[in-house]
C-alpha atoms as a PDB file:
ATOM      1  CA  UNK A   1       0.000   0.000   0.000  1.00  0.00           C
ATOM      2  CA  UNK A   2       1.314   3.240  -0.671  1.00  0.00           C
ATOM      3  CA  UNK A   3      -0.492   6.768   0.959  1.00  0.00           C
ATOM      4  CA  UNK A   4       0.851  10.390   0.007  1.00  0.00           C
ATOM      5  CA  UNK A   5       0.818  13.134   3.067  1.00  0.00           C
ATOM      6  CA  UNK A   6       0.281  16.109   0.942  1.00  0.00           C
ATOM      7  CA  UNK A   7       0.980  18.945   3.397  1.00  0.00           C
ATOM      8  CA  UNK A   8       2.179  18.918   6.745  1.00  0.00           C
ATOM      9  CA  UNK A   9       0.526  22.115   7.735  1.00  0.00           C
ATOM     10  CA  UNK A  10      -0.535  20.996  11.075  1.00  0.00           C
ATOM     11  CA  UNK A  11       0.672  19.057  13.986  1.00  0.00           C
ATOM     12  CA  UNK A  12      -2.030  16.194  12.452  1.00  0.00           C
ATOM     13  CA  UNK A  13      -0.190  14.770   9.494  1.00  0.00           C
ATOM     14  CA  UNK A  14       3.087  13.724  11.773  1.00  0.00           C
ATOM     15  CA  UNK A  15       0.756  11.978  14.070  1.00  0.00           C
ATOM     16  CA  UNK A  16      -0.827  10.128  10.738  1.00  0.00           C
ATOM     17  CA  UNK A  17       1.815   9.173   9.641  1.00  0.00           C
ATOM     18  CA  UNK A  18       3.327   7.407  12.495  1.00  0.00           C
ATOM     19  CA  UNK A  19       0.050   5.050  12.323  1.00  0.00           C
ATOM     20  CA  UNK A  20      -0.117   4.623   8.783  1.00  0.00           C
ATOM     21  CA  UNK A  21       3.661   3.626   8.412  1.00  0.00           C
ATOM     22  CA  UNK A  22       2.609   0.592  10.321  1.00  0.00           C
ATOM     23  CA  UNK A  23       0.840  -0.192   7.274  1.00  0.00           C
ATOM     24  CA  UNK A  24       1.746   1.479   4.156  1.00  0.00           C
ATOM     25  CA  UNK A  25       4.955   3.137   2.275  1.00  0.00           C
ATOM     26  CA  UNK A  26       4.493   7.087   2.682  1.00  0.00           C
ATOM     27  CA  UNK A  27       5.385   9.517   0.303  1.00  0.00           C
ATOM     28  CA  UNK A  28       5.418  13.169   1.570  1.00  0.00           C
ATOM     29  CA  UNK A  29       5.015  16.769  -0.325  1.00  0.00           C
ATOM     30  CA  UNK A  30       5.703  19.978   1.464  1.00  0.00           C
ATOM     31  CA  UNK A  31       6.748  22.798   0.530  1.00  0.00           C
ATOM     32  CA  UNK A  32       8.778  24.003   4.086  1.00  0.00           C
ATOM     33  CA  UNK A  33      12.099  22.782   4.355  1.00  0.00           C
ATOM     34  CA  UNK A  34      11.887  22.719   8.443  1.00  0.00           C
ATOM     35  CA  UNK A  35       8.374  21.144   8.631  1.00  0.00           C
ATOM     36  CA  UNK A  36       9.819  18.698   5.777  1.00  0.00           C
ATOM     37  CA  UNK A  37      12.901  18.160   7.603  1.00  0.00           C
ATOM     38  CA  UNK A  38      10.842  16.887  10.775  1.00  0.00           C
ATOM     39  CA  UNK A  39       8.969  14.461   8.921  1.00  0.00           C
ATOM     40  CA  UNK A  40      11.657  13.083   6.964  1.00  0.00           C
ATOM     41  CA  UNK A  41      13.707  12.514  10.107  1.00  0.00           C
ATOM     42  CA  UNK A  42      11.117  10.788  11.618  1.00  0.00           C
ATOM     43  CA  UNK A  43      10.589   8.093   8.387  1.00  0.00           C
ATOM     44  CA  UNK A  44      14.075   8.319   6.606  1.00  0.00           C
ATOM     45  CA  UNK A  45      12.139   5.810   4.156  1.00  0.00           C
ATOM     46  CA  UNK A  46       9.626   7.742   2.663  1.00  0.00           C
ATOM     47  CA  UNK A  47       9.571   9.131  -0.708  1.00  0.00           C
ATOM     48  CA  UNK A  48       9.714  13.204  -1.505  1.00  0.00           C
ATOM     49  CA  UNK A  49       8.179  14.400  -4.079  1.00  0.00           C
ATOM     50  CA  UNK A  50       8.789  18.103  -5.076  1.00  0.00           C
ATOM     51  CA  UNK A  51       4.973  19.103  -5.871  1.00  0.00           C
ATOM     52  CA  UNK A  52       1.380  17.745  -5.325  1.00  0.00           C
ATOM     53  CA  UNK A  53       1.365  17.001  -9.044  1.00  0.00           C
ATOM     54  CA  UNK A  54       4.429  14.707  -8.611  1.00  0.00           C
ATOM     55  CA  UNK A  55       2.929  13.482  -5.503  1.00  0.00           C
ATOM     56  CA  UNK A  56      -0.163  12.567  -7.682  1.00  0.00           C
ATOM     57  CA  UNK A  57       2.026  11.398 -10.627  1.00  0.00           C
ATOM     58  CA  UNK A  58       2.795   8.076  -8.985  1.00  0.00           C
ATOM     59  CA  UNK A  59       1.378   4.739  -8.122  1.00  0.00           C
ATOM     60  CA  UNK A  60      -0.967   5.743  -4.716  1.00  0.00           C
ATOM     61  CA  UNK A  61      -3.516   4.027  -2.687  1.00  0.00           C
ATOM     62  CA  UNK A  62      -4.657   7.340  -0.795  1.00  0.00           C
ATOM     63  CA  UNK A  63      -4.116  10.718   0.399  1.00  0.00           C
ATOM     64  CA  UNK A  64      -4.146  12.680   3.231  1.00  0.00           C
ATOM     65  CA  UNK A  65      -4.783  16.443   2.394  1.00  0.00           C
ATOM     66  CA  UNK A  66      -3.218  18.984   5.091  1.00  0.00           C
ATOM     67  CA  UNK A  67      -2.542  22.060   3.455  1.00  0.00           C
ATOM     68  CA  UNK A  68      -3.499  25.855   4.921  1.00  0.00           C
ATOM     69  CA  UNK A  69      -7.608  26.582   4.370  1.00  0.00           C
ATOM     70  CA  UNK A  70      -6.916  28.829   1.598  1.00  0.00           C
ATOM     71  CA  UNK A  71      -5.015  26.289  -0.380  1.00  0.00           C
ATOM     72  CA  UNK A  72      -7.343  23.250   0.298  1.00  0.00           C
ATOM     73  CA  UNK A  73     -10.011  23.742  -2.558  1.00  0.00           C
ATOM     74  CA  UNK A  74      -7.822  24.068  -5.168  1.00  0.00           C
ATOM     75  CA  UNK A  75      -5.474  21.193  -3.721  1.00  0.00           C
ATOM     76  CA  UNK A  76      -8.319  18.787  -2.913  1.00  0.00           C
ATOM     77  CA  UNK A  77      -9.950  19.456  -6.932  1.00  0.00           C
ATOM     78  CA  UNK A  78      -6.226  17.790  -8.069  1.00  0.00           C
ATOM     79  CA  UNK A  79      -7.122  15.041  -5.490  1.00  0.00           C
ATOM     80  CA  UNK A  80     -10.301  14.467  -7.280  1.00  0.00           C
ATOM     81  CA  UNK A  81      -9.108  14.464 -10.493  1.00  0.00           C
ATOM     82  CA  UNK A  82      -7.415  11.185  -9.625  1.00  0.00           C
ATOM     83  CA  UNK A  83     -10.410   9.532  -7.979  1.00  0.00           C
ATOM     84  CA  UNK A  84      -8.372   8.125  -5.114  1.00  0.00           C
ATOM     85  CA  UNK A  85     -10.066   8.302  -1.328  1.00  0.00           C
ATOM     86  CA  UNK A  86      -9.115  11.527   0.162  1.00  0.00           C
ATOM     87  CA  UNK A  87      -8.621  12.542   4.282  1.00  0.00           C
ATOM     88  CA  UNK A  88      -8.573  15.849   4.537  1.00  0.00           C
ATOM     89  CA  UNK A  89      -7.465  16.952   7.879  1.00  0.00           C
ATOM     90  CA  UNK A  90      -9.999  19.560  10.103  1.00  0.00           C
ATOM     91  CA  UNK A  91     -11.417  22.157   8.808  1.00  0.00           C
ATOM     92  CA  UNK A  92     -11.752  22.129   5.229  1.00  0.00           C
ATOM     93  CA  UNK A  93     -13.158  25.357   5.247  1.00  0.00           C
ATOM     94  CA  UNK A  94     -12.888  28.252   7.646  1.00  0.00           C
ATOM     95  CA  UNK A  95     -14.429  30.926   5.435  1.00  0.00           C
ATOM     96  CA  UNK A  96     -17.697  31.486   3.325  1.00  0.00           C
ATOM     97  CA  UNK A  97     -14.906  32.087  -0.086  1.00  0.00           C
ATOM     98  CA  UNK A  98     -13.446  28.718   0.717  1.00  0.00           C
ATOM     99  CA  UNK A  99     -16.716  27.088   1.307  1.00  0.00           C
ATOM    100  CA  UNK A 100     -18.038  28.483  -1.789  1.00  0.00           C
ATOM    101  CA  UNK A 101     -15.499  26.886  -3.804  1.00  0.00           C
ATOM    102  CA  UNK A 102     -15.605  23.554  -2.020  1.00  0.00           C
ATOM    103  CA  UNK A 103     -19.086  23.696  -3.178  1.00  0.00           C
ATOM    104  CA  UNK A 104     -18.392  23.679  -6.567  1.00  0.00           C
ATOM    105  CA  UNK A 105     -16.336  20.308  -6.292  1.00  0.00           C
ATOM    106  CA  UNK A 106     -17.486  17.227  -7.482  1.00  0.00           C
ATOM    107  CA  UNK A 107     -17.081  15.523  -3.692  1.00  0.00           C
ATOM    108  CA  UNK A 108     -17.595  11.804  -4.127  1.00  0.00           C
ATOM    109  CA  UNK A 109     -18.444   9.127  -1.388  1.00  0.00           C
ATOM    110  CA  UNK A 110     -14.610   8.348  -0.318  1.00  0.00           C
ATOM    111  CA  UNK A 111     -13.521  11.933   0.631  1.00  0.00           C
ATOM    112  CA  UNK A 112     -13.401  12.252   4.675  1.00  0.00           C
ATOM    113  CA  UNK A 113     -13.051  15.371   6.580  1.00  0.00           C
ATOM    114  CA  UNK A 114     -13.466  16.095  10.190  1.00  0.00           C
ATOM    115  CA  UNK A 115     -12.553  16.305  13.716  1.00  0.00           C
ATOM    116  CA  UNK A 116     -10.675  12.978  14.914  1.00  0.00           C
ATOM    117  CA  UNK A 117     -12.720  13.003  18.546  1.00  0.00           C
ATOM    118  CA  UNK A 118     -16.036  11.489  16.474  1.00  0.00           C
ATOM    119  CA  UNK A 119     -13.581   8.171  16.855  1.00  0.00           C
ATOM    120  CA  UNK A 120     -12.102   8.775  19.987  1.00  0.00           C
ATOM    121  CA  UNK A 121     -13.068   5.036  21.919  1.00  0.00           C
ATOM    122  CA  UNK A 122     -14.804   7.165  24.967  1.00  0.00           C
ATOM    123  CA  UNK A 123     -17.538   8.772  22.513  1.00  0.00           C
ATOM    124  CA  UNK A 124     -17.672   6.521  19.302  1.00  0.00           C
ATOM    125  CA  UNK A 125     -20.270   3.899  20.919  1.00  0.00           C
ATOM    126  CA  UNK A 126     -22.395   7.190  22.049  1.00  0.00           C
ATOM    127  CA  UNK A 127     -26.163   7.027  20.709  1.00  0.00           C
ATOM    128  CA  UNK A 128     -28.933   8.937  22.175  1.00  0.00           C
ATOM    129  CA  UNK A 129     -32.725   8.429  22.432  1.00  0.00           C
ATOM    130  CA  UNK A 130     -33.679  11.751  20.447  1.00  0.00           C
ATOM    131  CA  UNK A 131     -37.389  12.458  22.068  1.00  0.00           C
ATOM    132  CA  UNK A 132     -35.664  12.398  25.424  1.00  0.00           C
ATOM    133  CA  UNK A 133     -32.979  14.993  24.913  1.00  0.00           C
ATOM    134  CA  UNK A 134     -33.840  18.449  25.735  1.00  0.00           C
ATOM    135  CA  UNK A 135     -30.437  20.211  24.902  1.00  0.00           C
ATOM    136  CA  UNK A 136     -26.496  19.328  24.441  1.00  0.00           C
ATOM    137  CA  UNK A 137     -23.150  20.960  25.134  1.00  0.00           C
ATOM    138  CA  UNK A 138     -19.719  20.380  24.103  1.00  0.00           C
ATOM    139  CA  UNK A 139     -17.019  21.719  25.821  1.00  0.00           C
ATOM    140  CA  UNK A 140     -13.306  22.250  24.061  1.00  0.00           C
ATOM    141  CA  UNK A 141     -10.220  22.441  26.154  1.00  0.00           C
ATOM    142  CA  UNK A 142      -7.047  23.192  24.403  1.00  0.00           C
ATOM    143  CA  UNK A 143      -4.972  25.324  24.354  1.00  0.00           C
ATOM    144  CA  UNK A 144      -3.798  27.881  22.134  1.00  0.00           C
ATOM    145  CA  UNK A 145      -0.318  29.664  23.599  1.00  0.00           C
ATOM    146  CA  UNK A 146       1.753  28.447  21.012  1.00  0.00           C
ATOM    147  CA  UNK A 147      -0.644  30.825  18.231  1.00  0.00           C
ATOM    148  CA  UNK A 148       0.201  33.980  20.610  1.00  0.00           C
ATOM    149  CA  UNK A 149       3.903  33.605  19.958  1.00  0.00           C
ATOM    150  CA  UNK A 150       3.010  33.963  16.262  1.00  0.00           C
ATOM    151  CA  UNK A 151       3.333  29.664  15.219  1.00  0.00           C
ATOM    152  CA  UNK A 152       1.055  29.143  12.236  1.00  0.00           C
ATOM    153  CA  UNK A 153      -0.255  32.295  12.396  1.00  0.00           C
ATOM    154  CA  UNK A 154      -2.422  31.471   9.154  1.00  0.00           C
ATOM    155  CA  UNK A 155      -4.413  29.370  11.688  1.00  0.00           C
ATOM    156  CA  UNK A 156      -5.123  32.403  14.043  1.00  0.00           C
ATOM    157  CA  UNK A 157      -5.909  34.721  11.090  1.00  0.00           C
ATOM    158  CA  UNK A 158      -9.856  34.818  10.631  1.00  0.00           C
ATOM    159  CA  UNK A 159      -9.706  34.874   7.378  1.00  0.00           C
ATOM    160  CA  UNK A 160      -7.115  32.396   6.517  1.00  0.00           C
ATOM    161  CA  UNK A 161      -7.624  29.549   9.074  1.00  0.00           C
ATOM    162  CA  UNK A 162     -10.292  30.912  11.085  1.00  0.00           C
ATOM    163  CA  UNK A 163      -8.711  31.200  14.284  1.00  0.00           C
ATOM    164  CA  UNK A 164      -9.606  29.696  18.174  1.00  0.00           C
ATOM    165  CA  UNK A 165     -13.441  29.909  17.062  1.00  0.00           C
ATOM    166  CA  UNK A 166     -12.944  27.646  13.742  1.00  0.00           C
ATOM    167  CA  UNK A 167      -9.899  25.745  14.293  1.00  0.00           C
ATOM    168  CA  UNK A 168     -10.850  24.864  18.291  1.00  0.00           C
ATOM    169  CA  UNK A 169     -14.749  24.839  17.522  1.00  0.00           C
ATOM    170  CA  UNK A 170     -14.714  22.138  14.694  1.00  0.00           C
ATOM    171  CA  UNK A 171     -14.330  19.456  17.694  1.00  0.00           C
ATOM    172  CA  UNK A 172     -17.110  20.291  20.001  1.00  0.00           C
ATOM    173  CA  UNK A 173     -19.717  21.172  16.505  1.00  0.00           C
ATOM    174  CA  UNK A 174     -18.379  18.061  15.064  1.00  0.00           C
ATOM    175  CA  UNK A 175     -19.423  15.696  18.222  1.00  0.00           C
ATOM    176  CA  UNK A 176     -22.906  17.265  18.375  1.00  0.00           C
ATOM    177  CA  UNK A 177     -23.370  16.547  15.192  1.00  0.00           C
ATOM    178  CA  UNK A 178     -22.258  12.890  15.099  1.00  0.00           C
ATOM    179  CA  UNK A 179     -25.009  12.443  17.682  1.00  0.00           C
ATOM    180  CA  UNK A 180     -27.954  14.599  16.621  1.00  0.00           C
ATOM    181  CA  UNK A 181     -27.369  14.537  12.750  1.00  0.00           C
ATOM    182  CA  UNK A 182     -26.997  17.854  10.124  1.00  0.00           C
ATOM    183  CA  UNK A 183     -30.202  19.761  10.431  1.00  0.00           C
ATOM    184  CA  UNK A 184     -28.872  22.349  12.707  1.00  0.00           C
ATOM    185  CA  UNK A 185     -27.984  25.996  12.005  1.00  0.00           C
ATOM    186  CA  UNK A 186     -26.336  28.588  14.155  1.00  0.00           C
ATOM    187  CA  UNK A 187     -28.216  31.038  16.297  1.00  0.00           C
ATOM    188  CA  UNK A 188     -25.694  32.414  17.779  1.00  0.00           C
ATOM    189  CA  UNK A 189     -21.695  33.234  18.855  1.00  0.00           C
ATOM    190  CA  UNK A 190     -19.290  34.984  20.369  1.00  0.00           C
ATOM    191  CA  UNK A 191     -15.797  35.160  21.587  1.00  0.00           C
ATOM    192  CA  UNK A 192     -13.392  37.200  23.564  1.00  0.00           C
ATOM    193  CA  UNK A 193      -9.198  37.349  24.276  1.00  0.00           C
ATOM    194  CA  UNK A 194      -8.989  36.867  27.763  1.00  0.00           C
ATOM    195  CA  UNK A 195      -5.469  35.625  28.457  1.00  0.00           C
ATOM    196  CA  UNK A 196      -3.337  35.509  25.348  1.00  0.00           C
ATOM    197  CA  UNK A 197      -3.587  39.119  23.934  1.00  0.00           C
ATOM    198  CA  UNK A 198      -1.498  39.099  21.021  1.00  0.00           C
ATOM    199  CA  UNK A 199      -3.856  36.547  19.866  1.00  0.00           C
ATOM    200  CA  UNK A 200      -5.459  37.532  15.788  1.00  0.00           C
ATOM    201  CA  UNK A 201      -8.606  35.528  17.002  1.00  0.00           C
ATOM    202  CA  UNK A 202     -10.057  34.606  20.604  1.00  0.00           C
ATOM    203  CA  UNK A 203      -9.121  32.425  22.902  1.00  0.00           C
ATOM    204  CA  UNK A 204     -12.525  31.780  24.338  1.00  0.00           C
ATOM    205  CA  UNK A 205     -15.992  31.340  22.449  1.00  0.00           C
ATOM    206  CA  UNK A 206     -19.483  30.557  22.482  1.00  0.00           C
ATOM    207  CA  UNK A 207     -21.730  28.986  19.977  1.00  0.00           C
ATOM    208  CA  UNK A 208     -25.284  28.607  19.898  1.00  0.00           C
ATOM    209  CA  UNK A 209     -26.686  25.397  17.711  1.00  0.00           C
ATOM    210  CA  UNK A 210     -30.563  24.596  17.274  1.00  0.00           C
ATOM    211  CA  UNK A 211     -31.474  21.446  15.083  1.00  0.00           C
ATOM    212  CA  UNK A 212     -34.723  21.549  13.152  1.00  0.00           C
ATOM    213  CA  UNK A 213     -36.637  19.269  15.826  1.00  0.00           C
ATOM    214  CA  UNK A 214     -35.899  22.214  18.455  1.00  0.00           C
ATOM    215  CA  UNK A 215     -32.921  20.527  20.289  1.00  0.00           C
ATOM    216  CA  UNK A 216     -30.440  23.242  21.210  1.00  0.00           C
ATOM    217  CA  UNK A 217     -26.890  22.883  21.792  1.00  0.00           C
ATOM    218  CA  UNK A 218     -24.145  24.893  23.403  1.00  0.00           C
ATOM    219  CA  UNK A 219     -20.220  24.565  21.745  1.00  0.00           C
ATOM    220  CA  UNK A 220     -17.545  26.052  24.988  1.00  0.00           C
ATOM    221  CA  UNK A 221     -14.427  26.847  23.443  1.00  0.00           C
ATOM    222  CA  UNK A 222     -11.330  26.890  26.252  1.00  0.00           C
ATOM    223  CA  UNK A 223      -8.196  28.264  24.327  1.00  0.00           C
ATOM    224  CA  UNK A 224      -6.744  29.058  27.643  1.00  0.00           C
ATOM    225  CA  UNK A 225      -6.475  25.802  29.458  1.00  0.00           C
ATOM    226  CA  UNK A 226      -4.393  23.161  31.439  1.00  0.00           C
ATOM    227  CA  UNK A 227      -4.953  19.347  29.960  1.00  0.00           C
ATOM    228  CA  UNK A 228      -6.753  18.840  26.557  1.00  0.00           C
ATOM    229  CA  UNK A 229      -9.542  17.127  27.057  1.00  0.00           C
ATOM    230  CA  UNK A 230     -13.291  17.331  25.462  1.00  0.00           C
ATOM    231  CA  UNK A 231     -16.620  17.015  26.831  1.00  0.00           C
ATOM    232  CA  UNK A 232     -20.417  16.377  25.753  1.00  0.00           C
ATOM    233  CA  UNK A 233     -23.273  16.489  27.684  1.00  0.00           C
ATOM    234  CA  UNK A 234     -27.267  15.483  27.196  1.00  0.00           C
ATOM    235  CA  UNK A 235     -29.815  16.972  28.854  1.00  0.00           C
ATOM    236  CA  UNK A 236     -33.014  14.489  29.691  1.00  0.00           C
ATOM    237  CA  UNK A 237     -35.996  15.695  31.777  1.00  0.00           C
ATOM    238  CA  UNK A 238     -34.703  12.505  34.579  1.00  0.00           C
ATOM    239  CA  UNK A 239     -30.630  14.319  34.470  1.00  0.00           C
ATOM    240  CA  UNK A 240     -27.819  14.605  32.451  1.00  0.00           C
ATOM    241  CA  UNK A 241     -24.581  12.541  31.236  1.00  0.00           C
ATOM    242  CA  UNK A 242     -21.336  13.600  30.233  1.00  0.00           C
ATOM    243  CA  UNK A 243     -18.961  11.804  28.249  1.00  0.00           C
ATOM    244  CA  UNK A 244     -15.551  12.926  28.204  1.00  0.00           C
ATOM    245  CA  UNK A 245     -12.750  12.608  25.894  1.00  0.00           C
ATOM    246  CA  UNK A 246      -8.827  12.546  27.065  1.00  0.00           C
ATOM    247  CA  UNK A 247      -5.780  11.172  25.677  1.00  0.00           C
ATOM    248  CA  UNK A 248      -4.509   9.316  28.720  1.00  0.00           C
ATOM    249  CA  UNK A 249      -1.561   6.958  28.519  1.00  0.00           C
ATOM    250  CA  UNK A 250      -2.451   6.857  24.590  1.00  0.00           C
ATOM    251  CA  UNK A 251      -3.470   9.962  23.452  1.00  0.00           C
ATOM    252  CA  UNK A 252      -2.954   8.713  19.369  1.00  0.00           C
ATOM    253  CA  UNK A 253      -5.972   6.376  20.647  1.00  0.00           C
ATOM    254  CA  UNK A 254      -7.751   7.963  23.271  1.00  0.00           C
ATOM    255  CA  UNK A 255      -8.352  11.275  21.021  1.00  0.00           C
ATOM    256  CA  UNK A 256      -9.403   9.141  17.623  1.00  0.00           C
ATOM    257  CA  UNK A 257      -6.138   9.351  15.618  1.00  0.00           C
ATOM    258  CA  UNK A 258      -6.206   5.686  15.333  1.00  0.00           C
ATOM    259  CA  UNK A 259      -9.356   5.177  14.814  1.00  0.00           C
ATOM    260  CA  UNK A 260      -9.847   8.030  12.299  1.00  0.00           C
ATOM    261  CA  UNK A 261      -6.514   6.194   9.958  1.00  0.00           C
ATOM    262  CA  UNK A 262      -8.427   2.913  10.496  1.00  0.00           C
ATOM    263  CA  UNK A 263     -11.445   5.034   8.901  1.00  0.00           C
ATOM    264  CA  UNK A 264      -9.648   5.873   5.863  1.00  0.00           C
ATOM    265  CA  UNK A 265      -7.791   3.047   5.279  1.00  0.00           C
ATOM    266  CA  UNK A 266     -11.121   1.051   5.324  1.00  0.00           C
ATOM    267  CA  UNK A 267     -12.026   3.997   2.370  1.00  0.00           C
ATOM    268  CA  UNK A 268      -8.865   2.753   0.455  1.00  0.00           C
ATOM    269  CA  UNK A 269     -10.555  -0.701   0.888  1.00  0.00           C
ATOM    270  CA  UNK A 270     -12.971   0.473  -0.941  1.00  0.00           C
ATOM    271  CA  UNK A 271     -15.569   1.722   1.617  1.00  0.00           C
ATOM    272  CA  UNK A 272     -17.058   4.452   1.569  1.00  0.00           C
ATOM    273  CA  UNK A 273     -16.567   7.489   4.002  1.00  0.00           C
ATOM    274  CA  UNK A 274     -18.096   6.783   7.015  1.00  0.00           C
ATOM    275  CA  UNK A 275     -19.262  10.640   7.586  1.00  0.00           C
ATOM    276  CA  UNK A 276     -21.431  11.563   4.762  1.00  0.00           C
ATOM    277  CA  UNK A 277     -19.745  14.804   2.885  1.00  0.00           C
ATOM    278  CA  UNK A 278     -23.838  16.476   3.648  1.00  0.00           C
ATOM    279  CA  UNK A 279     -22.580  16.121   7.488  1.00  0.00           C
ATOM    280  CA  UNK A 280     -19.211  17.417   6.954  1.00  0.00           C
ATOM    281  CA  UNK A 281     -20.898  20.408   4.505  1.00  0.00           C
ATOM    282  CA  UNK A 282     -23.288  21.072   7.797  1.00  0.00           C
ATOM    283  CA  UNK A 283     -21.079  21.313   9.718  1.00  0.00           C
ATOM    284  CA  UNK A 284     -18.407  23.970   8.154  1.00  0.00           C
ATOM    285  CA  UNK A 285     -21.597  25.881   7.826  1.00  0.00           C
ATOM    286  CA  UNK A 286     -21.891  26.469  11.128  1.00  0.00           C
ATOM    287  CA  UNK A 287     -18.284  27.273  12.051  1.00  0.00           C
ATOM    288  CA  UNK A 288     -18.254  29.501   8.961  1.00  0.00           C
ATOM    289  CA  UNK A 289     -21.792  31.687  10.119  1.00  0.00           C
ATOM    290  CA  UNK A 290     -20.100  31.501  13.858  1.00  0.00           C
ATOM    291  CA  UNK A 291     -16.952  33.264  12.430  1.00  0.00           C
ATOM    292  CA  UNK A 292     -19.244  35.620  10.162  1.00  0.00           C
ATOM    293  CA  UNK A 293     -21.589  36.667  12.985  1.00  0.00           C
ATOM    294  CA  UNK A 294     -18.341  37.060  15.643  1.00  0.00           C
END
């Protein structure tokens, strides 16, 4: 089997890599010499290509997509082109411009996209009895220091990456929509710089979610915080339950790395994406109004 990382934008794609070379020869495209430095030194073995056409070019099995927000449309239409089953890592949009032209893509059934907690052992088993929940919250710890001292500052730009309320959000929107489905719309949001003021975004936020049956929902976002760790709770009439989300002794487990590789590769079996692209497309809408309204 042979998977391309095309991009190593984010922290993600190192942490991909290290579970899909367990399985697969990797061949890597990025354009930084540090970031492509890192990798390299990590798997000596892999293969560098000098462009995502040349990564393309070749023999492949899959592809992992982690490129900056702007870049991803255009990147993930080359993807496409090829046919082969496509993880792009979170979001793949963090502005209406780049949603607009994700929209125009022909998006087939082996493209995945999305926050790696909907896997995470602790919450993937979660169902819920719909008539008996009254409302939901997420709640997102992590944080977000490393932006203030300008790292990846695309990320922290509103426009670019779509900073603590896009980036951070995506997690707890994504979980509350892996329970409750993708008839929901924002009704609200907000955010604030409480600690880290050199900050180009927030480090704290606040969205308000309402699905078409009525359920409301609450997203916390925590960019100033201690341990990373996520949270969802239901609301019944008879009391509430919280599941919670934490790395623990195996954090590439615990927060749904694993289990989000073992996803895809299943796609470059030949399955289909197991998160429908309509869920994914709901779900950047959201984060996209929340960094409109804000």
């Amino acid at each position: 089997m042979r998977i391309a990382l095309a991009g190593l934008a984010t922290s993600h794609p190192y942490t991909d890599a290290r579970t899909l070379s367990r399985h697969a020869e990797l061949v890597v495209w990025e354009p930084d010499p540090e970031r492509l430095g890192r990798f390299t030194g990590e798997h000596p073995g892999a293969k560098v290509a000098g462009s995502l056409e040349e990564v393309l070019a070749g023999p492949l099995d899959g592809v992992v997509l982690t490129v900056p927000n702007p870049q991803i449309p255009r990147a993930l239409a080359r993807v496409l082109e090829t046919g082969l089953p496509c993880f792009v890592n979170k979001p793949a949009a963090a502005s209406r411009a780049e949603l607009d032209q994700l929209d125009r893509l022909p998006v087939h059934d082996r493209v995945l996209s999305g926050s790696v907690l909907r896997f995470a052992p602790a919450f993937a088993g979660t169902r819920v009895e719909r008539e008996e929940v009254l409302a939901v919250r997420a709640t997102v710890r992590h944080d977000v220091g490393l932006w203030a001292t300008g790292y990846n500052a695309w990320q922290d730009t509103p426009g670019e990456g779509g900073g603590t309320m896009v980036t951070m959000g995506v997690h707890g929107v994504e979980l509350l929509v892996a329970l409750l489905g993708p008839d929901v719309r924002l009704v609200g949001a907000a955010g604030a710089r409480r600690h880290y003021t050199t900050l180009r975004s927030e480090d704290t936020a606040v969205m308000a979610l309402r699905w078409d049956d009525g359920v409301t929902g609450t997203v916390e976002v925590l960019g100033v915080s201690g341990p990373e760790s996520y949270a969802v709770t239901l609301h019944r009439r008879d009391g509430s339950e919280t599941v919670v989300i934490e790395g623990g002794d195996d954090p590439v487990r615990g927060l749904g790395y694993e289990g989000t590789i073992e996803a895809f590769l299943a796609m470059v079996g030949g399955a289909p994406s197991p998160v429908p692209w309509r869920e994914t497309r709901a779900i950047l809408e959201v984060l996209v109004r929340a960094r409109e309204d804000f």
